[in-house]
Protein backbone atom coordinates (compact mmCIF):
# COMPACT_ATOMS: atom_id res chain seq x y z
CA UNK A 1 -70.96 10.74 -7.22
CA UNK A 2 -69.54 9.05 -10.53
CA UNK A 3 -66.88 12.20 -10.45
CA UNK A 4 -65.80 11.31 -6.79
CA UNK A 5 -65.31 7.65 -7.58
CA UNK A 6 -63.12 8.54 -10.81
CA UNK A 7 -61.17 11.45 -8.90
CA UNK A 8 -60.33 8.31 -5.80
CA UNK A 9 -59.46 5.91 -8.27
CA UNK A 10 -57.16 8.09 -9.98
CA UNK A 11 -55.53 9.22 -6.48
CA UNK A 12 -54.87 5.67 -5.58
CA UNK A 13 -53.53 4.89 -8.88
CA UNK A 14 -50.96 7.69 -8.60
CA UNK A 15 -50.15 6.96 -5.19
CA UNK A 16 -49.34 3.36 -6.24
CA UNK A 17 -47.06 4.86 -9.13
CA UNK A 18 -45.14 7.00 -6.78
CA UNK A 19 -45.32 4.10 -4.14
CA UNK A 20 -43.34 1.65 -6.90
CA UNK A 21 -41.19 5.22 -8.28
CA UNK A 22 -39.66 5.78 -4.94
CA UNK A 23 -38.95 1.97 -4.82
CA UNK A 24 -37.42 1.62 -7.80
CA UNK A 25 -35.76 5.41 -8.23
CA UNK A 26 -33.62 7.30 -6.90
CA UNK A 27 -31.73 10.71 -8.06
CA UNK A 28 -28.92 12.20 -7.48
CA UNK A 29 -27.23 11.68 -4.19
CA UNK A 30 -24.78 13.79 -2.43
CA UNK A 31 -21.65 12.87 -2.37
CA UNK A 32 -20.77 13.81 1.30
CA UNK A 33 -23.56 11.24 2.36
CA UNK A 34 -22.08 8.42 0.42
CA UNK A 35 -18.60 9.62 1.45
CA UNK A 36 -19.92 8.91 5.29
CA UNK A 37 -21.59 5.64 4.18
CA UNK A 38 -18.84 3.76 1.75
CA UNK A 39 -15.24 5.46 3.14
CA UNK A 40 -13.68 3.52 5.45
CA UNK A 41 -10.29 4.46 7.95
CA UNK A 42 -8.06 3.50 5.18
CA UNK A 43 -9.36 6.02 2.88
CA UNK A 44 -7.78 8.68 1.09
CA UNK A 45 -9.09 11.61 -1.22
CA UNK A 46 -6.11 13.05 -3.34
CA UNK A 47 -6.20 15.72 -5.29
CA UNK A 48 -4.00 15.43 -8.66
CA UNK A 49 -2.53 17.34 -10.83
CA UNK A 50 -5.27 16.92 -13.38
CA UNK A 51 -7.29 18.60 -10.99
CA UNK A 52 -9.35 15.30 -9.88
CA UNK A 53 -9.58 13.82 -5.92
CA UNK A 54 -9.49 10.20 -6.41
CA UNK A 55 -10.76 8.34 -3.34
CA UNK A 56 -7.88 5.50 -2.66
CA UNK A 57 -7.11 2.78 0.04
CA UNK A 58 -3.05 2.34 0.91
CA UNK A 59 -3.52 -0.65 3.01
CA UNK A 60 -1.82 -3.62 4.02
CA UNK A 61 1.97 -4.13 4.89
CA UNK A 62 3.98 -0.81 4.16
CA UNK A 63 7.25 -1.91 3.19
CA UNK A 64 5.55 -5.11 1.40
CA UNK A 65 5.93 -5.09 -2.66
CA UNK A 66 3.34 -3.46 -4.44
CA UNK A 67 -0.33 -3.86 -5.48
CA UNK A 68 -2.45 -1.81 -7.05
CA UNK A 69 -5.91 -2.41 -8.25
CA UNK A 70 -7.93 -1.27 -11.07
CA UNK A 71 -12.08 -2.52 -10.47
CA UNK A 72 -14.53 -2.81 -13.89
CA UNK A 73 -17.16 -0.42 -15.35
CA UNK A 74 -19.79 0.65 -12.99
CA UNK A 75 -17.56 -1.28 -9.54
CA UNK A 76 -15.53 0.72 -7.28
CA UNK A 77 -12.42 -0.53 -5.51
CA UNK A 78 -14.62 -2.14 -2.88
CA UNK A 79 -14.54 -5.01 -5.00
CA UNK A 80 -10.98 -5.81 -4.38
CA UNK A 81 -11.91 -6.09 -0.10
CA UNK A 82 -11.50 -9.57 0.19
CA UNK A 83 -8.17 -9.76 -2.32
CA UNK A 84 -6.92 -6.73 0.76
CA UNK A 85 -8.00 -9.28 3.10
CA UNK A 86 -6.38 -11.94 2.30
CA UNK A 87 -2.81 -10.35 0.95
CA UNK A 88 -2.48 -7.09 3.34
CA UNK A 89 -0.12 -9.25 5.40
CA UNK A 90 2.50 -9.67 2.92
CA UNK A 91 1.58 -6.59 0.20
CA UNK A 92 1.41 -3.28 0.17
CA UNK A 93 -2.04 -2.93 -1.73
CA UNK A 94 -3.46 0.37 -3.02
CA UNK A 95 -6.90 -0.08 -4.32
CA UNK A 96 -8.43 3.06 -6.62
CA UNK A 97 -12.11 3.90 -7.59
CA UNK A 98 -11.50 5.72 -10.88
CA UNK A 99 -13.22 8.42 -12.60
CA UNK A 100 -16.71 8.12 -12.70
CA UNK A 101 -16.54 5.44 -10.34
CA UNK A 102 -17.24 5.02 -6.48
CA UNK A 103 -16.47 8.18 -4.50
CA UNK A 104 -14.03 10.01 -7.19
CA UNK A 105 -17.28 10.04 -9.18
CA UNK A 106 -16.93 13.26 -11.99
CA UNK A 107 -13.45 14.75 -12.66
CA UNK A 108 -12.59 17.88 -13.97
CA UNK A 109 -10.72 17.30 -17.11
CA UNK A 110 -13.85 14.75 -18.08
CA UNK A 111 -11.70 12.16 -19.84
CA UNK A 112 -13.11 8.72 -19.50
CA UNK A 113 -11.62 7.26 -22.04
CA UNK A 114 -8.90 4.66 -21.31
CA UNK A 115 -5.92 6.38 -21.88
CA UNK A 116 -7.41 9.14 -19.34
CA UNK A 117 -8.21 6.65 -16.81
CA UNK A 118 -3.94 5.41 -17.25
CA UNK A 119 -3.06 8.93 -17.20
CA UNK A 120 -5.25 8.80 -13.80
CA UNK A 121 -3.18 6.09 -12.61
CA UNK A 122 0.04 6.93 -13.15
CA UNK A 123 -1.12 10.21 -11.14
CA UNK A 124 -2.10 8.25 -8.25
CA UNK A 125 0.76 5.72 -8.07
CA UNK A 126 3.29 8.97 -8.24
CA UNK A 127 1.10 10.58 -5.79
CA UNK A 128 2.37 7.74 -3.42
CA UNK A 129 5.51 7.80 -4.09
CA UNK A 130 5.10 3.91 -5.52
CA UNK A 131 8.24 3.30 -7.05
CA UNK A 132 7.86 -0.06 -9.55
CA UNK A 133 4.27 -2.20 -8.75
CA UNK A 134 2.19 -5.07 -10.06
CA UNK A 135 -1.30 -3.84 -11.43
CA UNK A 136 -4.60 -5.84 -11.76
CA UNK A 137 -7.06 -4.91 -13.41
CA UNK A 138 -10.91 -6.79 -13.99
CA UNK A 139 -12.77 -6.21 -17.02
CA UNK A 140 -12.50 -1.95 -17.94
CA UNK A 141 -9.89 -2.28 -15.37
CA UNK A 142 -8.23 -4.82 -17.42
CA UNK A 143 -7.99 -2.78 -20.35
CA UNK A 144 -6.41 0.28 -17.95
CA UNK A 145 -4.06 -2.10 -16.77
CA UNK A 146 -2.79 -3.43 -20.27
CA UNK A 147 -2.89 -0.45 -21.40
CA UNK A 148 -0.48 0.91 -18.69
CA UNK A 149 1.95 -2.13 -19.11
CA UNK A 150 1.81 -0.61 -23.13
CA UNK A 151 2.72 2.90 -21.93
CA UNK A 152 4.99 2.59 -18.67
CA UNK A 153 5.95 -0.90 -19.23
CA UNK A 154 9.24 0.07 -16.82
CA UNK A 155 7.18 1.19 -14.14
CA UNK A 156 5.31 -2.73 -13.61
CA UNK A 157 6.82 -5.39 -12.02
CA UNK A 158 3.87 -8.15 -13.24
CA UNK A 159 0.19 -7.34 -14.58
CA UNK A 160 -2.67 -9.15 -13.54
CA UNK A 161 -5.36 -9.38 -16.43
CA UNK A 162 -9.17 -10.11 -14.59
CA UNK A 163 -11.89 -11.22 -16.97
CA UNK A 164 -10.21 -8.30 -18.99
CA UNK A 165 -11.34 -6.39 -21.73
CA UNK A 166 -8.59 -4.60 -23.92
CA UNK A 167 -7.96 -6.84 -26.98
CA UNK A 168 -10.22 -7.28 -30.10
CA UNK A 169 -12.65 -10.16 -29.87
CA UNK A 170 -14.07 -12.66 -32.11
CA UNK A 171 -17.47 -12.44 -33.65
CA UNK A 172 -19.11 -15.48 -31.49
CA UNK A 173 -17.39 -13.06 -28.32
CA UNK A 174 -20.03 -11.46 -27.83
CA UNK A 175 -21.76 -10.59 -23.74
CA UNK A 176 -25.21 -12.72 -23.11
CA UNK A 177 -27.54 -12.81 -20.05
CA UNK A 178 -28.86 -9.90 -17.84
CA UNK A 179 -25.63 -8.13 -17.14
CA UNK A 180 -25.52 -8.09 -20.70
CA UNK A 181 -28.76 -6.84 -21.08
CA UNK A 182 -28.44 -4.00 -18.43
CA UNK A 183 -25.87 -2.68 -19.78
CA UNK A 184 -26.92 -2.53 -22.88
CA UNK A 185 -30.36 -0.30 -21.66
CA UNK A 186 -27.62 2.45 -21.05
CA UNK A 187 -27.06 2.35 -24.57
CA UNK A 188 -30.30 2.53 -26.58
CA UNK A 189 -31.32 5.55 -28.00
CA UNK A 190 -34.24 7.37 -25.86
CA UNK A 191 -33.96 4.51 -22.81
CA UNK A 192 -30.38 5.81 -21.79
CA UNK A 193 -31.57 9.40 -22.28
CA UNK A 194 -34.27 8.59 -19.80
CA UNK A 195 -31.97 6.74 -17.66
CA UNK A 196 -29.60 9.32 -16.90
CA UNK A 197 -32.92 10.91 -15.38
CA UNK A 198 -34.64 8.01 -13.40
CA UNK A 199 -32.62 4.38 -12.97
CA UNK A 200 -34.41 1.86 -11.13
CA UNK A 201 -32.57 0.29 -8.65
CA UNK A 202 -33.71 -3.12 -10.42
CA UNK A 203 -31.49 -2.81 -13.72
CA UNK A 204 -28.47 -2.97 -11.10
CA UNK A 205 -29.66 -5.60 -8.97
CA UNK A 206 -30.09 -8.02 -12.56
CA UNK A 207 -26.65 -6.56 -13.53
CA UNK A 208 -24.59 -7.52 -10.64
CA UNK A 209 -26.40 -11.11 -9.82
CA UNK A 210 -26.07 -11.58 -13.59
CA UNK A 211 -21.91 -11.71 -13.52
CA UNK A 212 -22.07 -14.34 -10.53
CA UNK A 213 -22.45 -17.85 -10.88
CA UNK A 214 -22.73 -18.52 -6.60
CA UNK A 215 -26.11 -16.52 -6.36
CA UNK A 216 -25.27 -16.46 -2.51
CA UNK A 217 -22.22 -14.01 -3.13
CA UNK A 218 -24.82 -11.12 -3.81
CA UNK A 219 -26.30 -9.24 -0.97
CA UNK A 220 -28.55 -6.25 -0.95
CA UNK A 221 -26.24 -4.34 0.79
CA UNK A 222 -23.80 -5.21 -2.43
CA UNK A 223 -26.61 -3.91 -4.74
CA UNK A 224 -27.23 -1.38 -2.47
CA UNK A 225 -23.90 0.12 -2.68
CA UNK A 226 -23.65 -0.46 -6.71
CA UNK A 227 -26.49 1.17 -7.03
CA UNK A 228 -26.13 4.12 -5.05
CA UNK A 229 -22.76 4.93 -5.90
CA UNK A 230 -23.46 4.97 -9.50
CA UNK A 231 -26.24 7.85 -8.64
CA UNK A 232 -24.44 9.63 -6.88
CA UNK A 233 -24.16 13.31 -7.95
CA UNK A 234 -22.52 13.94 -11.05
CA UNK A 235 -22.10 10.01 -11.57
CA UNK A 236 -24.99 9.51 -14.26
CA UNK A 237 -23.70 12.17 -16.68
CA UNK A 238 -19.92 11.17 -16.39
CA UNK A 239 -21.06 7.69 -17.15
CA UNK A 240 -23.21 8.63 -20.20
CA UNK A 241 -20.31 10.30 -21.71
CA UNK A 242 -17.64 7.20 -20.90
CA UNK A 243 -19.84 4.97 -22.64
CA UNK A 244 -20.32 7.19 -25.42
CA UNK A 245 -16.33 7.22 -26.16
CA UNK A 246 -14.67 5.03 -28.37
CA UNK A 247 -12.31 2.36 -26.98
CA UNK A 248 -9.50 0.91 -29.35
CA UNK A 249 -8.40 -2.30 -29.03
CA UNK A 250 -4.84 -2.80 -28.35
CA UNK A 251 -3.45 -4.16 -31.36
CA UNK A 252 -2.24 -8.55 -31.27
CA UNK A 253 1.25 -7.34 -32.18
CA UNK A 254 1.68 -4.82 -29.40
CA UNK A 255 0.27 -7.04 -27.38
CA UNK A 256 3.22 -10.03 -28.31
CA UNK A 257 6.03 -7.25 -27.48
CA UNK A 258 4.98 -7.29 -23.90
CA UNK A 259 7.63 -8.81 -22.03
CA UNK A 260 6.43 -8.11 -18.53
CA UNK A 261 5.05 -11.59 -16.25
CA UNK A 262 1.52 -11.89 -16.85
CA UNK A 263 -0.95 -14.03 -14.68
CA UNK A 264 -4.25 -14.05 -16.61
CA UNK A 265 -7.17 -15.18 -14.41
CA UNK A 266 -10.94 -15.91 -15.64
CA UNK A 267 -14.11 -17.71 -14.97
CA UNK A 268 -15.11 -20.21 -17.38
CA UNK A 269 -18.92 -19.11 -16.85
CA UNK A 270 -18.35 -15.33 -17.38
CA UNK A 271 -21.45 -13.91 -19.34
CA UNK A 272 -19.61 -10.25 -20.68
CA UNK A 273 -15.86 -11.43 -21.52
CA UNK A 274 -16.03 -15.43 -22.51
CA UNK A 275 -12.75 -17.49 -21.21
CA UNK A 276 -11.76 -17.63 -24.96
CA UNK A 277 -10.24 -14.31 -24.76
CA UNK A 278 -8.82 -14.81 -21.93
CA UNK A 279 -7.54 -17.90 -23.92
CA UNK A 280 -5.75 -15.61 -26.62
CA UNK A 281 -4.71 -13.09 -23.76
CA UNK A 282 -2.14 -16.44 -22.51
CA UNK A 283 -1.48 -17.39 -26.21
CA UNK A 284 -0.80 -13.46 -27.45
CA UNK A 285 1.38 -12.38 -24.22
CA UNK A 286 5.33 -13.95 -24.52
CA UNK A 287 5.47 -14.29 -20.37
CA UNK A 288 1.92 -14.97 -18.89
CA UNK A 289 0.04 -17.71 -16.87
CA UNK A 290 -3.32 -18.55 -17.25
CA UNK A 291 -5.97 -19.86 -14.69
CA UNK A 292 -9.12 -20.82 -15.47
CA UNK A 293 -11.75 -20.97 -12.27
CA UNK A 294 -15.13 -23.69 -13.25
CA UNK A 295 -18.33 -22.30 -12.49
CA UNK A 296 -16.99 -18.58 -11.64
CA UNK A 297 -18.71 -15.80 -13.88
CA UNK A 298 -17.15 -12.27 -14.28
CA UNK A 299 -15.52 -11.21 -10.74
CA UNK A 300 -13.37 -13.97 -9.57
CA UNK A 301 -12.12 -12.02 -6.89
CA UNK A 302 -15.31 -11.74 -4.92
CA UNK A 303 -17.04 -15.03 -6.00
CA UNK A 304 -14.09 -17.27 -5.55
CA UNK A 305 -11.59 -15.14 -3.49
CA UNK A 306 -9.48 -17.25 -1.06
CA UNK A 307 -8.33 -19.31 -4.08
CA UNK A 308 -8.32 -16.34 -6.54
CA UNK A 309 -5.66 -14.59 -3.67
CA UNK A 310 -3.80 -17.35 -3.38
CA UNK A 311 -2.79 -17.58 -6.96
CA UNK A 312 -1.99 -13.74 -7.08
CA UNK A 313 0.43 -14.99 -4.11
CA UNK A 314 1.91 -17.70 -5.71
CA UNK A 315 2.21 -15.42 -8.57
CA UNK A 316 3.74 -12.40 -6.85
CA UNK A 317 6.21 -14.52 -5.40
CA UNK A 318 7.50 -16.43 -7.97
CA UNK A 319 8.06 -12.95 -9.51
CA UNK A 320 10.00 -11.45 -6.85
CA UNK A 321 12.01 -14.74 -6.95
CA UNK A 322 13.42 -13.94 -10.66
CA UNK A 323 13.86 -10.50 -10.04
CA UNK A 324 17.78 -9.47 -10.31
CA UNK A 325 20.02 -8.86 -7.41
CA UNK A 326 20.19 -5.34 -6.57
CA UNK A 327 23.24 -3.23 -7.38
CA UNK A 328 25.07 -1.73 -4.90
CA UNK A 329 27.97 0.50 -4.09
CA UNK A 330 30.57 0.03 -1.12
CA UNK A 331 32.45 3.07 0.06
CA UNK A 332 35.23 3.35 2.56
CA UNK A 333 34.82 6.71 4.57
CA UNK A 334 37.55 8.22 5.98
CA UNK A 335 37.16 6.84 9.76
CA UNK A 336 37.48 3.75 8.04
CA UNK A 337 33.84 2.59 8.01
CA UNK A 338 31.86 1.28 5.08
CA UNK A 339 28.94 2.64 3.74
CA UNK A 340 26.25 0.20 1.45
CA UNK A 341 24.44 2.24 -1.23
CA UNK A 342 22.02 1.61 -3.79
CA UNK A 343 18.91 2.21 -5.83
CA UNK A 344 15.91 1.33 -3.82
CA UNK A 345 18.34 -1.39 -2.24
CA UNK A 346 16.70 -1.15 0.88
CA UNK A 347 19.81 -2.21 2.69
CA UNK A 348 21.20 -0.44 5.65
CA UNK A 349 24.77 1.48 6.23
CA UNK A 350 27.58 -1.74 6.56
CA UNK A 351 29.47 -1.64 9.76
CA UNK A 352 32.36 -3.16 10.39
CA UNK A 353 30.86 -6.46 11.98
CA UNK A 354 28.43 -6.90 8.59
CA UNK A 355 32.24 -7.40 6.42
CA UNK A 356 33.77 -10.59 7.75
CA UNK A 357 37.33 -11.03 7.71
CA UNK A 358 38.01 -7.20 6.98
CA UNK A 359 40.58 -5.94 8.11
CA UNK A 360 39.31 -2.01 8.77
CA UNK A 361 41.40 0.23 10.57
CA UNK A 362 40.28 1.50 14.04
CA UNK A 363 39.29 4.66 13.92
CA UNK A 364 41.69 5.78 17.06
CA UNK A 365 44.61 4.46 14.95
CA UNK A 366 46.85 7.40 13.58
CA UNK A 367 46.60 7.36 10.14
CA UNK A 368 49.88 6.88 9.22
CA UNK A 369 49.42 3.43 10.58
CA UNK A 370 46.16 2.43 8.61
CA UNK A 371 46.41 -0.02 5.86
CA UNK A 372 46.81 1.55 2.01
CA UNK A 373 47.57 0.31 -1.11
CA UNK A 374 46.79 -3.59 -1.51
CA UNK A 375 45.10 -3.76 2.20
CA UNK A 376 42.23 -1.08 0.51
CA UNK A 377 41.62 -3.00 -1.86
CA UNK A 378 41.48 -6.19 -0.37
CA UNK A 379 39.07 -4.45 2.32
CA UNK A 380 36.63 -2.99 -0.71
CA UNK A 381 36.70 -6.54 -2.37
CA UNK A 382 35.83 -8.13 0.84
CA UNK A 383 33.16 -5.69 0.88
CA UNK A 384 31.65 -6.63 -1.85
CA UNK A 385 31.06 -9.85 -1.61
CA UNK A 386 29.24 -9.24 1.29
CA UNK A 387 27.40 -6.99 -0.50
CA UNK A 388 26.15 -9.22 -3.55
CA UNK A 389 25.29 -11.90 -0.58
CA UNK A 390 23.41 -9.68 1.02
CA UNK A 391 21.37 -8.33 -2.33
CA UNK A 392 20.69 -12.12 -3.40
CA UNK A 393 18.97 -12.43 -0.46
CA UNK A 394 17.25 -9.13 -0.45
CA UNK A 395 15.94 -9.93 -3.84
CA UNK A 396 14.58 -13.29 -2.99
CA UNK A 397 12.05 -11.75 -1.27
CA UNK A 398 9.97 -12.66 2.02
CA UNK A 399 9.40 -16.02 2.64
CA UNK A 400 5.90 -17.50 3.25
């Protein structure tokens, strides 16, 4: 009788354990079920020469300037939604989940360190056929993004530094609070070993409410999708190994050469990166802005996103206001018409109605009776001015 009691007692207890296991566990999913769950219309999954398919969203205005986002360690690009939201009617916006992230997950070549996830990058943007763009980046993605503007500083028109990480920091800079302390599981010796195996849905539920000030900003379904897409299949190694490589800072000095505009954005409450380095980001960088959000933690763009948007806006556009006029090349044809060229001018073939006060022979004239000498060149002058009127306005860009 004594046995039978023992034997019950021990069932319940271990159907209790696996009760509280399959809440708090889960393994490996596939990817194809996440892919149905977390893609959306605008995605797209494109294979690059390094032999990775990146899951990316081109969205927003298509012949708007450029973009492109770069989310933090253990995010995805759905993180960026409601900066999409609110700028898709004015940019072009291309929004990436990088390797061993979101739905790219594992890549072949398994470089996660930071100069692999710019080398990922640059293979997306030229994948798109994205000519020169503004990047953001938040936190890891920060430290992709400056060190892109390091490495193709020609291809960026701005950089957008989130809560970044990418420069040295102080001593007293040091993370604090659960995110801090999640994170930090992954790195223990033994725990993270026995992580990559079983993670409880709980360490990612106290990571993501711990970077948010406005508790009402997190939603299961936001844990929910942290959570799964970080076990998704192949995930959990990947990310063992990128937190097991060594990042370098960029150096101060490197960071003082870089001339391109910077808008620096951070929340003065943010528990991993304090607002101090975001401080000596805007004091290292020759050409930045810095905004400071009270009471905003780690992700600005989610916890305070209409107002984080609309200073990427103002910032975008006061950018494409000092950009130089685009040069451009007039050529008379031989049936006397004038043709508008140009690098990326964006400007269509002149006609004769765009040139006033030309005097452009008709075409049915003989053309032994068409202007030469002094009338050409009057013609091509007249031409031209049109032309630099034209580009002024052209590089002003849209107005809002």
């Amino acid at each position: 009788m004594m046995k039978r009691i023992v034997l019950g007692v021990l069932a319940l207890v271990v159907i209790a354990i696996a009760v509280i296991a399959a809440a708090w566990v889960k393994f490996d999913i596939p990817r194809e079920e996440l892919v149905a769950k977390y893609a959306s219309d605008a995605s797209q999954f494109i294979e690059l020469p390094s032999g990775a398919v990146a899951h990316v969203r081109d969205e927003g205005r298509p012949d708007g300037d450029v973009l492109v986002l770069v989310h933090g360690s253990n995010a995805s690009l759905h993180t960026w939604e409601p900066w999409v939201a609110a700028l898709g009617d004015t940019y072009r916006i291309i929004s990436i989940d990088m390797p061993s992230h979101g739905l790219t997950g594992a890549v072949p070549n398994e470089d996660y360190s930071v100069s692999g996830m710019v080398a990922f990058t640059r293979e997306v943007v030229q994948a798109l056929d994205v000519g020169s763009f503004t990047l953001a980046g938040n936190s890891m993605g920060g430290a992709v993004a400056l060190n892109y503007a390091v490495s193709y500083p020609d291809d960026l028109d701005g950089l957008i530094l989130v809560c970044a990480a990418g420069i040295a920091r102080e001593k007293d800079e040091v993370p604090s609070g659960d995110a801090s302390f999640a994170f930090s599981l992954v790195r223990m010796p033994v725990v993270g070993d026995a992580l990559m195996l079983v993670t409880p849905r709980f360490i990612f539920e106290d990571a993501t409410r711990g970077v948010f000030v406005d508790q009402s900003v997190v939603t299961d379904e936001m844990v929910d999708r942290y959570y799964e897409l970080n076990v998704m299949e192949g995930t959990r190694p990947a990310t063992f190994k990128r937190f097991a490589t060594p990042r370098a800072p960029v150096p101060d000095e490197t960071v003082r050469q870089l001339e391109v505009p910077t808008l620096v954005m951070w929340g003065d409450k943010d528990p991993l990166i304090p607002v101090s380095v975001g401080e000596r980001f805007h004091a290292l960088l020759p050409n930045s802005t810095l905004v400071v959000y009270e009471n905003v933690g780690h992700i600005p763009m989610e916890e305070v996103a209409e107002v984080s948007a609309a200073d990427v806006r103002g910032f975008m556009e006061a950018n494409a206001a000092r950009m130089p006029a685009l040069e451009a090349t007039v050529t008379l044809e031989d049936d006397g018409s004038l043709t508008v060229t140009g690098p990326q001018s964006g400007l269509a073939p002149m006609t004769d109605a765009d040139v006033p006060d030309a005097d452009v022979p008709d075409a049915d004239v003989p053309a032994a009776e068409a202007p030469e000498g002094d009338a050409v060149v009057e013609e091509a002058a007249a031409a031209e001015a049109a032309v630099e009127d034209a580009a002024g306005e052209e590089a002003a860009g849209p107005a809002n």
